[in-house]
Protein backbone atom coordinates (compact mmCIF):
# COMPACT_ATOMS: atom_id res chain seq x y z
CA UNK A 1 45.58 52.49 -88.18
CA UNK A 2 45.55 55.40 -85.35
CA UNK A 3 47.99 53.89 -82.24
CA UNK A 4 46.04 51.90 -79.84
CA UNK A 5 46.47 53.45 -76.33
CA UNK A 6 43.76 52.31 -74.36
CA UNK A 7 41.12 49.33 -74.37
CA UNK A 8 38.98 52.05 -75.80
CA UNK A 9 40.62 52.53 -78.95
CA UNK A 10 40.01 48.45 -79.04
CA UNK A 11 36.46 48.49 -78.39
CA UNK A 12 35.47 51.30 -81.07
CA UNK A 13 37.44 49.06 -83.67
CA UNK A 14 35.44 46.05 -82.53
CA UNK A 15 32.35 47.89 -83.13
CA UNK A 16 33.13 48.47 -86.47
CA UNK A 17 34.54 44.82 -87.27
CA UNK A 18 31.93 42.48 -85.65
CA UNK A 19 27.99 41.97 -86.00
CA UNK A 20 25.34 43.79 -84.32
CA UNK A 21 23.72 40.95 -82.33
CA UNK A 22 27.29 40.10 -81.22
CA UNK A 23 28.41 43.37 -80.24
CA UNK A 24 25.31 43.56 -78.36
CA UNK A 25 26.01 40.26 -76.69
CA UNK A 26 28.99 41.46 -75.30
CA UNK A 27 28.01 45.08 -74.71
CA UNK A 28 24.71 45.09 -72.49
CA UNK A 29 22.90 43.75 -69.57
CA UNK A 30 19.65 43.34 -67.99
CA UNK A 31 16.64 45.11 -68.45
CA UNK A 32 17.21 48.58 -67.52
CA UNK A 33 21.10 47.87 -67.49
CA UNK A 34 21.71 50.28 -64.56
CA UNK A 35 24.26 47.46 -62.68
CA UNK A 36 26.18 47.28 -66.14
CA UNK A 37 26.80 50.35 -65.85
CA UNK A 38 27.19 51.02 -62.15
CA UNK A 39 29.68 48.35 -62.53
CA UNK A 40 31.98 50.23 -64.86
CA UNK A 41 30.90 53.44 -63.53
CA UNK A 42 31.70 53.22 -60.13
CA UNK A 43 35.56 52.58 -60.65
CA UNK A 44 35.39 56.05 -61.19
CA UNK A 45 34.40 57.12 -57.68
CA UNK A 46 37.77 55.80 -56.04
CA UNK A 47 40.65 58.22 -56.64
CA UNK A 48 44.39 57.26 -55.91
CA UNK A 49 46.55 58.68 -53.34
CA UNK A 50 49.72 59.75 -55.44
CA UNK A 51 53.24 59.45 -53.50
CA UNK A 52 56.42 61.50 -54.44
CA UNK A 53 60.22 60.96 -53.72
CA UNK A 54 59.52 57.12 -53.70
CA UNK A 55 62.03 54.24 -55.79
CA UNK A 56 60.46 52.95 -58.64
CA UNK A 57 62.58 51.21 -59.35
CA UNK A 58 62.38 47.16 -60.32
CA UNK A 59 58.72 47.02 -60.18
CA UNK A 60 56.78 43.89 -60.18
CA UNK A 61 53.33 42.68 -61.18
CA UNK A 62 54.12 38.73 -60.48
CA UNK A 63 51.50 37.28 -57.96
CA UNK A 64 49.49 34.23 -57.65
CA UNK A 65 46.06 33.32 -58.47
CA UNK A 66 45.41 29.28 -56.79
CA UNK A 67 48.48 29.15 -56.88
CA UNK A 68 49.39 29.65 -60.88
CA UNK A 69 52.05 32.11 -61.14
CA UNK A 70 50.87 35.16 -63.04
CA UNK A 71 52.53 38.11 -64.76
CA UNK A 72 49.78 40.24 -63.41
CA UNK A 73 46.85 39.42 -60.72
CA UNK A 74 44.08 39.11 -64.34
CA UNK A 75 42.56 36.01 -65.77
CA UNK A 76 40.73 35.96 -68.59
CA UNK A 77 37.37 35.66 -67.60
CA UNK A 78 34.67 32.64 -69.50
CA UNK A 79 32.60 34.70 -71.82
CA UNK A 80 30.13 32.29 -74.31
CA UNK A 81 30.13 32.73 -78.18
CA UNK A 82 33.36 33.90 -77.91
CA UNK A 83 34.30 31.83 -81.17
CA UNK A 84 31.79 34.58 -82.66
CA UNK A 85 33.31 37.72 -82.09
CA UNK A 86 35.87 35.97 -84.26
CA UNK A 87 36.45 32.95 -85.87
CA UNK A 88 37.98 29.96 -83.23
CA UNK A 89 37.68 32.81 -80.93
CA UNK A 90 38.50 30.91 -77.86
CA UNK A 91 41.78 29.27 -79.33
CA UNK A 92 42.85 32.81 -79.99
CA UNK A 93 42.31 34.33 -76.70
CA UNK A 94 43.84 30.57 -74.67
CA UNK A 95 47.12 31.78 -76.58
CA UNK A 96 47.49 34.68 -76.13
CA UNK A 97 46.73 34.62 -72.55
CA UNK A 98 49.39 31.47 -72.36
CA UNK A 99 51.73 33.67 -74.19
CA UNK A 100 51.42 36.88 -71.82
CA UNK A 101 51.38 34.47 -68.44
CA UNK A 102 47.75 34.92 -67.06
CA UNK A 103 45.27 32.53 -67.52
CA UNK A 104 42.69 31.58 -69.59
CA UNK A 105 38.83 30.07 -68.57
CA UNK A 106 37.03 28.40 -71.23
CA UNK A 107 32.95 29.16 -70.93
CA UNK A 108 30.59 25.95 -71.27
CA UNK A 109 28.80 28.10 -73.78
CA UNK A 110 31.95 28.45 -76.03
CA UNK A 111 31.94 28.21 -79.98
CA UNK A 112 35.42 26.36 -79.95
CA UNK A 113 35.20 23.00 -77.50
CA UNK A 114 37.64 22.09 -74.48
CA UNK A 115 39.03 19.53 -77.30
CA UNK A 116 39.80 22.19 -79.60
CA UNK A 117 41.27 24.52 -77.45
CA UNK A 118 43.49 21.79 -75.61
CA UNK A 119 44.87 20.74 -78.88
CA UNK A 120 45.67 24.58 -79.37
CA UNK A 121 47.73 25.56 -76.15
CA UNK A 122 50.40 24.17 -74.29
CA UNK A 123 49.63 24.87 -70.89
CA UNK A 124 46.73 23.91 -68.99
CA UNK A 125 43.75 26.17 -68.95
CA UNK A 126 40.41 26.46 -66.39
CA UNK A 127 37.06 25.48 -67.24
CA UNK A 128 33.34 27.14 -66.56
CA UNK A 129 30.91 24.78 -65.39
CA UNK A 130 27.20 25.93 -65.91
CA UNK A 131 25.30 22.95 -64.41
CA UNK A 132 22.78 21.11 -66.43
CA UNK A 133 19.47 19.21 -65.85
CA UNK A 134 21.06 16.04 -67.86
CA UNK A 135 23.31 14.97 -64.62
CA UNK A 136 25.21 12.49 -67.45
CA UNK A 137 26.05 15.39 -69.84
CA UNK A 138 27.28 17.40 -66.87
CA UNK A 139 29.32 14.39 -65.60
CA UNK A 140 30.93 14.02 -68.99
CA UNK A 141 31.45 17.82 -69.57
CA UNK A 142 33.48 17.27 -66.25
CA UNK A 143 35.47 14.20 -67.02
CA UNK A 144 36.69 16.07 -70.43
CA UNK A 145 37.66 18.63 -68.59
CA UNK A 146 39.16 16.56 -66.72
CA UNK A 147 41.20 14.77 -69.68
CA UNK A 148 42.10 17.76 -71.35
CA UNK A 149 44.68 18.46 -68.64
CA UNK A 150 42.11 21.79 -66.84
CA UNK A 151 43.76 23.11 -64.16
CA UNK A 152 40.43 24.12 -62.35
CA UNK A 153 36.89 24.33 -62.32
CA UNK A 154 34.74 27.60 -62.49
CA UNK A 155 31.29 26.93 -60.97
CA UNK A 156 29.22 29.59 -61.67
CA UNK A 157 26.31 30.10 -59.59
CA UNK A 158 24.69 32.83 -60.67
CA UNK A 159 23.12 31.51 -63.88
CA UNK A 160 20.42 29.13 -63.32
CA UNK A 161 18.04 30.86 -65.26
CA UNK A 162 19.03 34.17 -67.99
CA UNK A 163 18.30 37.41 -66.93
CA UNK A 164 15.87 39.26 -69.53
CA UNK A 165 18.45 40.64 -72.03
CA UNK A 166 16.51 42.57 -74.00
CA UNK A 167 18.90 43.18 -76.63
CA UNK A 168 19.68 39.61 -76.97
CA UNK A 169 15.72 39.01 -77.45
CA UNK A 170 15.34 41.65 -80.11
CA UNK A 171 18.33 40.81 -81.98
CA UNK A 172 17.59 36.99 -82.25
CA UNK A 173 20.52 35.83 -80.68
CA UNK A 174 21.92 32.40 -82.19
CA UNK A 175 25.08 31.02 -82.95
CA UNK A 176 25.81 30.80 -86.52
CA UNK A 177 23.46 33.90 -86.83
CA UNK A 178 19.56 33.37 -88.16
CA UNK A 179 19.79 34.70 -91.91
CA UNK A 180 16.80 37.73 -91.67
CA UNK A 181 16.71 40.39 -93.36
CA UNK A 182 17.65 42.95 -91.01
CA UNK A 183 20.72 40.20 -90.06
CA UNK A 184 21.83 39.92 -93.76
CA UNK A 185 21.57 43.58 -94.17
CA UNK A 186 24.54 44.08 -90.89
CA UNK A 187 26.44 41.09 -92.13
CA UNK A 188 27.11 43.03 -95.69
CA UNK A 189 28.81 45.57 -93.64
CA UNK A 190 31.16 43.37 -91.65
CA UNK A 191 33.03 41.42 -94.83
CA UNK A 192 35.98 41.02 -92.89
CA UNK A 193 34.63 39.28 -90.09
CA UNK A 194 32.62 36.95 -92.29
CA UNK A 195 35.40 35.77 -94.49
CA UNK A 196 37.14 34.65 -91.39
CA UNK A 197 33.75 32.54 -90.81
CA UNK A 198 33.76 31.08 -93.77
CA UNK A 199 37.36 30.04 -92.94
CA UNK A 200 36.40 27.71 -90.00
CA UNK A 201 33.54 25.02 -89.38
CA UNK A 202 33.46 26.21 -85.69
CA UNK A 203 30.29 28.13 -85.63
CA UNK A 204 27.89 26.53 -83.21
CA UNK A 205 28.51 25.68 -79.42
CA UNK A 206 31.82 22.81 -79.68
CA UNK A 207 30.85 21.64 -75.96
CA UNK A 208 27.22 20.26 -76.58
CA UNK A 209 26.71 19.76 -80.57
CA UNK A 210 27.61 16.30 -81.26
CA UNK A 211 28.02 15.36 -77.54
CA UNK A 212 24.31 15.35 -76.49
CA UNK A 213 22.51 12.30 -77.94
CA UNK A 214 19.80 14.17 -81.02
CA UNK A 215 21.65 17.39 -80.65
CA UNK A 216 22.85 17.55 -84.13
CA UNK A 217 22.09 20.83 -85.44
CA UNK A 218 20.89 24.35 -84.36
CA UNK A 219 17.60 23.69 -84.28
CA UNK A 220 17.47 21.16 -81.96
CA UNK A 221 20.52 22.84 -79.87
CA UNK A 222 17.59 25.69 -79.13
CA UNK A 223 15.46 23.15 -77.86
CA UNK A 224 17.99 21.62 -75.79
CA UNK A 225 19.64 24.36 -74.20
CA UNK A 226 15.97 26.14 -73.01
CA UNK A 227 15.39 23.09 -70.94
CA UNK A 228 18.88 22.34 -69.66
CA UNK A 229 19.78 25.33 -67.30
CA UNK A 230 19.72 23.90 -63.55
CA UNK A 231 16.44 25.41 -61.82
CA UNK A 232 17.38 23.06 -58.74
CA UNK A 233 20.84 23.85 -58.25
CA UNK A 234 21.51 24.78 -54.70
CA UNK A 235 24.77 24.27 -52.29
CA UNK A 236 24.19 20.40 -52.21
CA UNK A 237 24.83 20.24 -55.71
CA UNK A 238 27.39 22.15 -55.87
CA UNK A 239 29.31 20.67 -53.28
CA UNK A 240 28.90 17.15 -55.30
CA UNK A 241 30.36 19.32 -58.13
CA UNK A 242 33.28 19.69 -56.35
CA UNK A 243 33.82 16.30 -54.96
CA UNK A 244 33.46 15.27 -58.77
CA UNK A 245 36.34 17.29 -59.64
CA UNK A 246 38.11 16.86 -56.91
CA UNK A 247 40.62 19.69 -57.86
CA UNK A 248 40.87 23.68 -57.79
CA UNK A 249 37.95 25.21 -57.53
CA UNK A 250 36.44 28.66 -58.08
CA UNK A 251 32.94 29.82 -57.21
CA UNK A 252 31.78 32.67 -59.66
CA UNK A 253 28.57 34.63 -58.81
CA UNK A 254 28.85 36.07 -55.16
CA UNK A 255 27.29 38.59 -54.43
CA UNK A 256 26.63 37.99 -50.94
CA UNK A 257 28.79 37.96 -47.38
CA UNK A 258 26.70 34.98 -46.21
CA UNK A 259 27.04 33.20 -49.56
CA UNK A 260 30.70 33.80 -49.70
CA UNK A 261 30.95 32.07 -46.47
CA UNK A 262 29.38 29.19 -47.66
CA UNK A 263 31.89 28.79 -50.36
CA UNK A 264 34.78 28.50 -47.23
CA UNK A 265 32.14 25.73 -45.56
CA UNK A 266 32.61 24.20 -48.70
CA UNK A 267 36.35 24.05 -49.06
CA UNK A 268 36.52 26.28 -52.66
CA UNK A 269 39.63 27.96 -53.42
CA UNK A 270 38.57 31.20 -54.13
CA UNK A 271 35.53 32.97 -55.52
CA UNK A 272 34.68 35.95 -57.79
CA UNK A 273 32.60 38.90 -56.42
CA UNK A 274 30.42 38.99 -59.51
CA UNK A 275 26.84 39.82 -61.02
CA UNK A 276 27.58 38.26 -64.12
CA UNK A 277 28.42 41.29 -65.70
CA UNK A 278 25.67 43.34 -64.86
CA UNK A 279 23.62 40.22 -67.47
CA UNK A 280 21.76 38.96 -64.66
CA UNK A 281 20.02 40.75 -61.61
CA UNK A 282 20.01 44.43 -62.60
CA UNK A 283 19.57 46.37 -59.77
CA UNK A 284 22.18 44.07 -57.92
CA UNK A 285 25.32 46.57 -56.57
CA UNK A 286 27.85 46.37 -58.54
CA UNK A 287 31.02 44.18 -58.09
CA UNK A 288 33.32 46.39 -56.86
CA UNK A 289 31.04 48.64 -53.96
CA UNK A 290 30.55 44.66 -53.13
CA UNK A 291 33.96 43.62 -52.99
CA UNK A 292 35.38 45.57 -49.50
CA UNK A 293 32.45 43.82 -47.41
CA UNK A 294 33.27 40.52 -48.41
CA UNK A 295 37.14 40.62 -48.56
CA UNK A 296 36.47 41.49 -44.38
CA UNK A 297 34.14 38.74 -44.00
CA UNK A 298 36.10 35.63 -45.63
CA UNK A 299 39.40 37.44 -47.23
CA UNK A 300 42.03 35.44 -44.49
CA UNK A 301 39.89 32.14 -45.45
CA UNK A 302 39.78 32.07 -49.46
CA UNK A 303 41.31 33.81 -52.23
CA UNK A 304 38.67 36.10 -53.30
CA UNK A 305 38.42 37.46 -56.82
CA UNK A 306 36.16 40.29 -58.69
CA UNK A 307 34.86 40.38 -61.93
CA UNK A 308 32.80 43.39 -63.83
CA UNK A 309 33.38 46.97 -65.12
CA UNK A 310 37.29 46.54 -65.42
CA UNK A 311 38.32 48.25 -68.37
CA UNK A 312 41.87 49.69 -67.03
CA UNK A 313 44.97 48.11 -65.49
CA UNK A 314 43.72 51.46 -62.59
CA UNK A 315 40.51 49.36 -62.30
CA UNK A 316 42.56 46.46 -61.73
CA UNK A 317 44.40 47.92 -59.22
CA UNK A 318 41.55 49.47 -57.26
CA UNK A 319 40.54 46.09 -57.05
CA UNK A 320 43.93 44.89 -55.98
CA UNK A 321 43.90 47.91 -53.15
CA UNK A 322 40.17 46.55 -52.00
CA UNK A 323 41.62 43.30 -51.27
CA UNK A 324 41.24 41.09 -54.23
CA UNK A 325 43.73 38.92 -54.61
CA UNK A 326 42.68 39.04 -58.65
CA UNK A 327 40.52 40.09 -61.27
CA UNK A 328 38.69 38.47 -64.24
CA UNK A 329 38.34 40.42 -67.44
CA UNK A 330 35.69 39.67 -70.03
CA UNK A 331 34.46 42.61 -72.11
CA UNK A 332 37.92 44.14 -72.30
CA UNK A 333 39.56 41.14 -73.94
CA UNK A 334 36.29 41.05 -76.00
CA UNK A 335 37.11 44.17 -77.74
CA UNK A 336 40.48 43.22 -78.63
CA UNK A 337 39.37 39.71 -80.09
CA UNK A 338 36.86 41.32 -82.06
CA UNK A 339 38.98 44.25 -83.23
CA UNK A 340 42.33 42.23 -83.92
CA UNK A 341 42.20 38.69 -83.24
CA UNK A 342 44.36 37.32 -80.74
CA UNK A 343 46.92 40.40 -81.56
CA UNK A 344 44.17 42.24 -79.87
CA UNK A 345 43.87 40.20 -76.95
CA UNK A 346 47.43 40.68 -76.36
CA UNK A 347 46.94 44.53 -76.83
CA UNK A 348 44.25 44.59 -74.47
CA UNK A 349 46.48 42.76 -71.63
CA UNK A 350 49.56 44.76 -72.85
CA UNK A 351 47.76 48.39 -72.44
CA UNK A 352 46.30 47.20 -68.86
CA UNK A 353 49.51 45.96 -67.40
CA UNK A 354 51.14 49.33 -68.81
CA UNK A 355 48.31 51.34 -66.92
CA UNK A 356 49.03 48.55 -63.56
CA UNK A 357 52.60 49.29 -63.48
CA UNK A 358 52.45 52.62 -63.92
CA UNK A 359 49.71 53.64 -61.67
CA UNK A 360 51.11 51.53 -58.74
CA UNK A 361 54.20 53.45 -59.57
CA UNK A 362 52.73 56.72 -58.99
CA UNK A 363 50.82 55.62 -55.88
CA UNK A 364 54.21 54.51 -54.19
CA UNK A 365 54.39 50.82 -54.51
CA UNK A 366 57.10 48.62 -56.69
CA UNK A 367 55.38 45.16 -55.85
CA UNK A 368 51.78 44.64 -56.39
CA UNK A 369 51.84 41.65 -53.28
CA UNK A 370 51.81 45.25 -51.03
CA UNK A 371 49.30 46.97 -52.70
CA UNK A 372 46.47 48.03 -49.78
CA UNK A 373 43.88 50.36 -49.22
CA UNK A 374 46.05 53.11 -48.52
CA UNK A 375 46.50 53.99 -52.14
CA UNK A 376 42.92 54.95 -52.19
CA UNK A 377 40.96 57.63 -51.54
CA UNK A 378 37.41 55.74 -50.97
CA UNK A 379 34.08 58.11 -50.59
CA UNK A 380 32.60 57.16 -47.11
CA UNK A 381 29.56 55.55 -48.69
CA UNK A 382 30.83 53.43 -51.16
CA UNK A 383 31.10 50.04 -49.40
CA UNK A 384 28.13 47.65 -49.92
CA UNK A 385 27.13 47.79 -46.34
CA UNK A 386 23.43 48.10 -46.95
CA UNK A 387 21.20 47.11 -44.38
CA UNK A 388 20.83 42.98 -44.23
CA UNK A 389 24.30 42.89 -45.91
């Protein structure tokens, strides 16, 4: 195996290794796609400022995110079906987050359930909250959160019904995957990842299947699911969210100044700058031309937090020098899951906090708490100050 270097090198191994319709899953967006790819893409358009004649030495990456220490301002963002990019995906990306010292969010949608993964770690973990019609499953969903020992609660916003993902649709999405033709003829090709499969019984969503009175099989998990996302859900309900948790919280989906100050009316620790990977409104900006705008609005009020496109410890600290006080990855630790298992997750985070340290290094900082805007070199119209915004 050629040296892995970059999250790249991860991704094109993960290509290889894992099944269409998943690879897919992970590796598209909404109908034309053009905000997953702006959201990547525009990283590019911010260039450093490099410094010379500066000490390097005794660098630092330590922050905080809520108030967790972390060995680098990342978390690993909630992704669903991550148990099928590989088998008892979740518990393999909890450790080795918990082993590297950033932290891990488990998705509502995950193959692998809060149970499994408490069991699995020693250190507490976040959860992902997609709210439900079925008020009692949400309340439960909540309260085992709660007894697994989660440190906070991601309520994401952003989700109350799918964007059209046409992939997704084409494919025939499902978790175990629908044996069709065209599904058996990929699944020859990927031996590897199917003996893993075979190895586990975790191959269906471990948060609702078994938990949801006549939700016993896949079948009737289709059923379920199509009805349960929250048409209704609006800031009432999210405040009672919060008051139900009564702990950390993060708001995932803004998008918006306005919204993100409804999040500090609300009393939320911090939020994430996010169009849910580009899976939701396409067209949408993406996160990071979004993030400048909303760091001035609310930044001294709340931690706020970016997610989308971050494929580099540079895009990490681009986001860092914008003013978030953290990222979330998704895709990125993806790719090393799917290419490696969780010795690919910790590649992933080991190659970006090599690129961090060394970029802040070259741009004249040794602690990434001082990291600003003045190690960029931001064209004058890439903020998201559109008219209305």
């Amino acid at each position: 195996m050629s040296v892995i270097t970059t999250v790249e090198d991860l991704k094109r191994i993960y290509k290889r290794r894992v099944p269409q319709m998943f690879y897919d899953y992970c590796e598209s967006g909404s109908w034309t796609e053009q905000t997953f790819r702006e959201n990547e893409t525009d990283f590019a358009k911010i260039r450093f400022r490099q410094r010379v004649a500066v000490d390097m030495s005794n660098r630092t990456t330590a922050t905080q995110m809520i108030g967790q220490d972390v060995a680098m301002p990342v978390a690993l963002a909630p992704v669903g079906l991550t148990g099928m990019q590989s088998a008892d995906g979740e518990i393999k990306a909890a450790r080795a987050a918990e082993a590297f010292g950033v932290p891990f969010t488990l998705s509502t949608m995950s193959i692998c359930s809060i149970e499994d993964v408490a069991a699995a770690t020693t250190q507490p973990f976040w959860f992902q909250l997609y709210t439900m019609v079925d008020e009692d499953y949400t309340d439960r969903l909540i309260g085992r959160a709660k007894d697994a020992g989660c440190s906070a609660l991601v309520i994401t916003l952003d989700l109350q019904l799918l964007g059209q993902r046409h992939k997704d649709l084409k494919n025939g999405l499902s978790a175990p995957p629908k044996l069709t033709p065209k599904t058996i003829a990929n699944l020859a090709t990927k031996w590897s990842w199917g003996l893993e499969m075979l190895q586990t019984k975790r191959r269906s969503f471990g948060n609702i299947v078994g938990h949801i009175d006549g939700v016993t099989d896949n079948s009737s998990l289709s059923s379920w699911t199509a009805e349960q996302f929250d048409l209704t859900l609006d800031w009432k309900k999210t405040e009672k969210l919060m008051k139900k948790w009564d702990g950390k919280v993060i708001i995932k989906g803004i998008l918006d100044v306005e919204d993100a100050k409804r999040c500090v009316e609300l009393g939320a620790d911090a939020i994430v700058v996010s169009n849910h990977g580009g899976r939701q409104l396409d067209g949408a900006l993406s996160s990071i031309r979004l993030l400048p705008a909303i760091v001035d609005a609310v930044g001294d009020q709340i931690e706020v937090w970016m997610d989308g496109g971050i494929r580099s410890g540079q895009d990490v600290l681009k986001a860092k020098a914008l003013g978030a006080k953290g990222v979330m990855i998704g895709r990125a630790f993806v790719y090393g899951l799917g290419a490696m298992g969780q010795k690919g997750v910790t590649t992933a985070l080991e190659v970006m906090h090599t690129e961090l340290d060394k970029t802040m290094a070259l741009c004249g900082r040794r602690d990434i708490n001082t990291v600003d805007r003045d190690i960029l070199l931001v064209p004058d119209d890439f903020e998201g100050r559109w008219k209305g915004n």
